[in-house]
N, C-alpha and C. Protein backbone atom coordinates (compact mmCIF):
# COMPACT_ATOMS: atom_id res chain seq x y z
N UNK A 1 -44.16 -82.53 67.77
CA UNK A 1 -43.94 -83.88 67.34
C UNK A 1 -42.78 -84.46 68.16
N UNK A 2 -43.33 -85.61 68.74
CA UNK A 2 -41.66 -86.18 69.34
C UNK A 2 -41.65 -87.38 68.58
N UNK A 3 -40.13 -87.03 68.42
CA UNK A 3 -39.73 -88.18 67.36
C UNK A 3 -38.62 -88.73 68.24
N UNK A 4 -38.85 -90.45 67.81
CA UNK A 4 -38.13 -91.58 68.81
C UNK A 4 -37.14 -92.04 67.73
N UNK A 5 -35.95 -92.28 68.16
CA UNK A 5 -34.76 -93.03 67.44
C UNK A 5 -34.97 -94.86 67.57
N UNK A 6 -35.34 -95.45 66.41
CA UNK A 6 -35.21 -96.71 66.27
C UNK A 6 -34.44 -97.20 64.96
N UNK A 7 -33.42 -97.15 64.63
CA UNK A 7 -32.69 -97.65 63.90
C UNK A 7 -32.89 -98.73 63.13
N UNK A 8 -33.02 -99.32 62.38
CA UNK A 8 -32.91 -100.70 61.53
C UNK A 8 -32.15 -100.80 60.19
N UNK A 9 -32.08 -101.85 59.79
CA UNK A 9 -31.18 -102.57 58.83
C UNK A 9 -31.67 -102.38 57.27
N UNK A 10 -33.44 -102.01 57.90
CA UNK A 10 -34.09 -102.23 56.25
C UNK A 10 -33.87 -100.81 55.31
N UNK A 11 -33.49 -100.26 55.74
CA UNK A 11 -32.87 -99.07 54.48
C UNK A 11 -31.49 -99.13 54.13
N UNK A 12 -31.00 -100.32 54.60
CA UNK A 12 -29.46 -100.04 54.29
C UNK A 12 -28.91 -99.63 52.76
N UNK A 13 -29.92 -100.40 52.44
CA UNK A 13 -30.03 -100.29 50.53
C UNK A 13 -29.79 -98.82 49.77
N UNK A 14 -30.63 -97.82 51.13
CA UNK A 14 -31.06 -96.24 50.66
C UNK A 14 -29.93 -95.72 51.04
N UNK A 15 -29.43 -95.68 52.46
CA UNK A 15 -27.88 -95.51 52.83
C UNK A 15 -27.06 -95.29 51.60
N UNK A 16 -27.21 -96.80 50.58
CA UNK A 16 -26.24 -97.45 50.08
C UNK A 16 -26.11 -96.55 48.97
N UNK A 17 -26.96 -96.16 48.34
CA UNK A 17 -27.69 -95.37 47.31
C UNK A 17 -26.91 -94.68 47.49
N UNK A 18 -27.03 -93.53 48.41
CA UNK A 18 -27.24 -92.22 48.47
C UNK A 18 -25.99 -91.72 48.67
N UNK A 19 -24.75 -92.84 49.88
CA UNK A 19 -23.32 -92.69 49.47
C UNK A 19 -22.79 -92.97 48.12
N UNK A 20 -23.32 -94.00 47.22
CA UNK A 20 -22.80 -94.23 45.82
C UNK A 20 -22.92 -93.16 45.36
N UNK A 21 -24.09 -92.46 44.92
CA UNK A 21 -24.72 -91.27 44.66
C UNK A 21 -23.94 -89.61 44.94
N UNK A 22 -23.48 -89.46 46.36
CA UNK A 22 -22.83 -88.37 46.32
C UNK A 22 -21.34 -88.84 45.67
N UNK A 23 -21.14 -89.96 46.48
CA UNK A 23 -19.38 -90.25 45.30
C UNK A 23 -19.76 -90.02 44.01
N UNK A 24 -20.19 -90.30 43.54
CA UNK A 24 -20.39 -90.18 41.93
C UNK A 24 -20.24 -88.54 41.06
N UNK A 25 -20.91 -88.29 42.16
CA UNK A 25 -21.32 -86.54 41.98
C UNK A 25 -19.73 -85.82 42.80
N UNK A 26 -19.19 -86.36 43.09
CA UNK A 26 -17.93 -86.14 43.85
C UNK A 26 -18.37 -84.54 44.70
N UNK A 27 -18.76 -85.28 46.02
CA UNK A 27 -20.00 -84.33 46.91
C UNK A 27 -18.53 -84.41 48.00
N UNK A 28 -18.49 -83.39 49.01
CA UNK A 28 -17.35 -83.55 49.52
C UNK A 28 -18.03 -84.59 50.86
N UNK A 29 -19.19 -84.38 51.24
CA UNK A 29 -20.21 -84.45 52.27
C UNK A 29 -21.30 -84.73 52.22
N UNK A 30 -21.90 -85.56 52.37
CA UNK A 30 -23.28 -85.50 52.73
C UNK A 30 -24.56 -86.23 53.83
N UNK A 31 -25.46 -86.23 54.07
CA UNK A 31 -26.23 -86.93 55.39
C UNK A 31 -27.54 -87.19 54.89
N UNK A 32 -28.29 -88.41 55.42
CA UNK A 32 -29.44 -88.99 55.44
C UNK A 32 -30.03 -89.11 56.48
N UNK A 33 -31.66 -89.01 56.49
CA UNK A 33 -32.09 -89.18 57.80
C UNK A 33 -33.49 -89.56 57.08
N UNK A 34 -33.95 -91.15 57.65
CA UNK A 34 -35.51 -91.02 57.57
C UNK A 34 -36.27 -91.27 58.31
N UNK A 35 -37.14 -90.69 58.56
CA UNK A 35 -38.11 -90.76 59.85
C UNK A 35 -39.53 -91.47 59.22
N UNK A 36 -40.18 -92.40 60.16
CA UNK A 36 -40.87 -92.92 59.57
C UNK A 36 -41.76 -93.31 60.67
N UNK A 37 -43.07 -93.01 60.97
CA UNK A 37 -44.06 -93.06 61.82
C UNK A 37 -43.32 -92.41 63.15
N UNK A 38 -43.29 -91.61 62.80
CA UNK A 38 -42.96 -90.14 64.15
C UNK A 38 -41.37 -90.85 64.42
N UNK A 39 -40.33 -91.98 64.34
CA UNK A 39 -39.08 -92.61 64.10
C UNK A 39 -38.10 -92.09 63.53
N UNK A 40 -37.24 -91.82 63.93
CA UNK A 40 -36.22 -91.69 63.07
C UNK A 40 -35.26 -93.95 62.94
N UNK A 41 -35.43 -93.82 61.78
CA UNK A 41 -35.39 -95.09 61.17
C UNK A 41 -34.20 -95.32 60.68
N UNK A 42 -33.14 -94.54 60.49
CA UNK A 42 -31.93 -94.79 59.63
C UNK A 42 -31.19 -93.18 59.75
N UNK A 43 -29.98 -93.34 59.59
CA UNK A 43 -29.26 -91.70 59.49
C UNK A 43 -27.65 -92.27 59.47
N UNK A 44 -27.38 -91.58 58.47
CA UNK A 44 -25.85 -91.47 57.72
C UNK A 44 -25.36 -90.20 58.05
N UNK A 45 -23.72 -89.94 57.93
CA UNK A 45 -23.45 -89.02 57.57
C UNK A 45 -21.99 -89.39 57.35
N UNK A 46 -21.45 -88.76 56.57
CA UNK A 46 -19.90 -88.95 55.96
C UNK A 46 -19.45 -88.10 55.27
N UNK A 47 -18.02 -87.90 55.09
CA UNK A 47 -17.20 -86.50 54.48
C UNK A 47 -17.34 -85.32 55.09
N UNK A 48 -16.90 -84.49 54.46
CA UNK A 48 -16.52 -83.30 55.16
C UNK A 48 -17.42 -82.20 54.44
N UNK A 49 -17.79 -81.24 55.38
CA UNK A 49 -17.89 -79.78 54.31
C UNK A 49 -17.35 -79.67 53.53
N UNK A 50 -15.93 -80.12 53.44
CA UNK A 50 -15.69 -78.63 52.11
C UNK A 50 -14.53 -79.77 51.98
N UNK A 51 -13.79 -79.56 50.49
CA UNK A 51 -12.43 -80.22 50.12
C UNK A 51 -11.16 -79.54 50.80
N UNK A 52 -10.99 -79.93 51.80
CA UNK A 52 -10.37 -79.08 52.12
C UNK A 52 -9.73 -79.97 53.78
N UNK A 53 -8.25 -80.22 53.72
CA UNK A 53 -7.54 -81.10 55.19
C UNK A 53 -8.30 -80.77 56.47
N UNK A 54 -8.18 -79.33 56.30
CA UNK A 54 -9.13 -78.85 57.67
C UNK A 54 -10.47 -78.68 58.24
N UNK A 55 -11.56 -79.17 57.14
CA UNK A 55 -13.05 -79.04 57.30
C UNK A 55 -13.16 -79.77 57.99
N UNK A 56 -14.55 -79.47 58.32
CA UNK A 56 -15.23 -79.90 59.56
C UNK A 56 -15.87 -81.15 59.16
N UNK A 57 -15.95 -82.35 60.03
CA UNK A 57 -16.67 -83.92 59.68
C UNK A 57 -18.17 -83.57 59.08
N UNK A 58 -18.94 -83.66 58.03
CA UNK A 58 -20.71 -83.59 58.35
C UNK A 58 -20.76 -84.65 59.56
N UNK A 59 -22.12 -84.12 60.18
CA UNK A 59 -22.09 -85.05 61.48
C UNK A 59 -23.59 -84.40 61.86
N UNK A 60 -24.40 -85.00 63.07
CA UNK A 60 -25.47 -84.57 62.83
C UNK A 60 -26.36 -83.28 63.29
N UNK A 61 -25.36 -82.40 63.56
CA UNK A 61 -26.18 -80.95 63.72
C UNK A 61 -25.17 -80.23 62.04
N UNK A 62 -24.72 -80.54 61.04
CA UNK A 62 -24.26 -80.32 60.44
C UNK A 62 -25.59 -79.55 59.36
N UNK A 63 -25.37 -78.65 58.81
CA UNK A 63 -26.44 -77.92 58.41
C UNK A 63 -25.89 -77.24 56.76
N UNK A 64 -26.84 -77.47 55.63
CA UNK A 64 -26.29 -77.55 54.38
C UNK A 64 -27.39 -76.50 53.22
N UNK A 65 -26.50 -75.55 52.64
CA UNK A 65 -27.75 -74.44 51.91
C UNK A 65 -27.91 -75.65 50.83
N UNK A 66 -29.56 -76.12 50.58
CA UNK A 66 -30.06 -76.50 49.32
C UNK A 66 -30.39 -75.57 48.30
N UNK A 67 -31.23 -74.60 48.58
CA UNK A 67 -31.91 -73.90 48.31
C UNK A 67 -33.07 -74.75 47.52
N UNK A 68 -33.76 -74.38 46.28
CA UNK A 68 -34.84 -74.59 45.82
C UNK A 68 -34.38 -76.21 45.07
N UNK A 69 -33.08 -77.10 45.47
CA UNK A 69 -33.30 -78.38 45.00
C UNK A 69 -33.51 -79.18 45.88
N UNK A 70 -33.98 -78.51 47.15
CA UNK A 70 -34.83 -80.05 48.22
C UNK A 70 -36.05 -80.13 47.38
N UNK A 71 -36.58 -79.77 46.25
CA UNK A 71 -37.78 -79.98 46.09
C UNK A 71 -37.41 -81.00 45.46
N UNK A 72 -36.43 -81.43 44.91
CA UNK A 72 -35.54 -82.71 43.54
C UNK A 72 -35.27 -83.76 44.48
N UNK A 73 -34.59 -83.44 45.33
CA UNK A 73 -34.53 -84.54 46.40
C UNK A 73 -36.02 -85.42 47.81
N UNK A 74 -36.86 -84.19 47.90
CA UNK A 74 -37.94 -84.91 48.30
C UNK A 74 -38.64 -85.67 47.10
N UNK A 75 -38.62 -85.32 45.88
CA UNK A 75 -39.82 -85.91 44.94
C UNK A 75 -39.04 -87.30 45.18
N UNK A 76 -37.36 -87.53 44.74
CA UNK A 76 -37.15 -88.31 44.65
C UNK A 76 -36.68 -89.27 45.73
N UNK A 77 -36.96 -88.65 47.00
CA UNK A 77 -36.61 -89.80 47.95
C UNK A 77 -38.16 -90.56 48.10
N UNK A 78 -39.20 -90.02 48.02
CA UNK A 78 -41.07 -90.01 47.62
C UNK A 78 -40.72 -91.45 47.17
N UNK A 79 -40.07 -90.99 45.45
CA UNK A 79 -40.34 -91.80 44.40
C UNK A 79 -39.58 -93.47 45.07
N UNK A 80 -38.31 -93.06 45.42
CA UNK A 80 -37.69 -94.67 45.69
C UNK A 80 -38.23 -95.25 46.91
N UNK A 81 -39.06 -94.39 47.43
CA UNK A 81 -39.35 -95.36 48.59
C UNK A 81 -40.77 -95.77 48.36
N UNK A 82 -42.10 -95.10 46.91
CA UNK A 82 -42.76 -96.10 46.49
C UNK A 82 -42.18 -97.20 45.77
N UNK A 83 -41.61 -96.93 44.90
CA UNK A 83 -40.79 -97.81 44.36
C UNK A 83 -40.70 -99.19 44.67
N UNK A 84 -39.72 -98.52 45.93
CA UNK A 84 -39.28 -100.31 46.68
C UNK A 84 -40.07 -100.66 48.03
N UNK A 85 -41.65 -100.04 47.73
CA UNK A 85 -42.46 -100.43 48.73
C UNK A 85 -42.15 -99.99 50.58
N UNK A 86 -41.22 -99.42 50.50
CA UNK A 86 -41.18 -98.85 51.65
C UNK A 86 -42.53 -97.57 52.44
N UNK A 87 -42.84 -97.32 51.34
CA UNK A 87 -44.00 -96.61 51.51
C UNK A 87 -45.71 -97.21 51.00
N UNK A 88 -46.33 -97.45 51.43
CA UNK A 88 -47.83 -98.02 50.60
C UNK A 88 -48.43 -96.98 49.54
C-alpha cells in the first residue's frame, strides 16, 4: 500500500477531541493519525512518554503498548466518524 500525505482542516474537530480526551484522562502523551483513501489526512502528536522532565516528545515514529484496548479505540474512532459523516 502506498500511502500519500495530504493534510486538511476537516478533522480538526477529531484532533480536537482526542487532545481534550487524553487531558481529561491525564495521558502524559498521545498521537493521531487518519488515513483515508490510501491518505494520510490528519496526524497529531503531543506530550511526552512518561511524567517525567526527561522523557522523550511522542512524535511520529513514537510507538505505544495498547494491548487488547485498540479494539475500544478502533470501534470508537468507526463510531465518530459515522457519526459525523466522515465515513458513508
Amino acid at each position: 500500500m502506498n500511502i500519500e500525505k495530504r493534510l486538511n482542516g476537516k478533522f480538526a474537530e477529531v484532533v480536537t477531541h482526542v487532545k481534550d480526551t487524553a487531558q481529561a484522562l491525564d495521558c502524559s502523551g498521545s498521537s493521531m493519525l487518519i488515513i483515508h483513501k490510501d491518505k494520510i489526512v490528519s496526524e497529531a502528536y503531543w506530550g511526552k512518554h512518561a511524567n517525567r522532565d526527561n522523557a522523550r516528545r511522542v512524535q511520529k515514529d513514537s510507538q505505544f503498548h495498547v494491548a487488547s484496548v485498540r479494539k475500544s479505540y478502533i470501534g470508537f474512532a468507526v463510531a465518530y466518524a459515522i457519526h459525523y459523516r466522515y465515513i458513508d
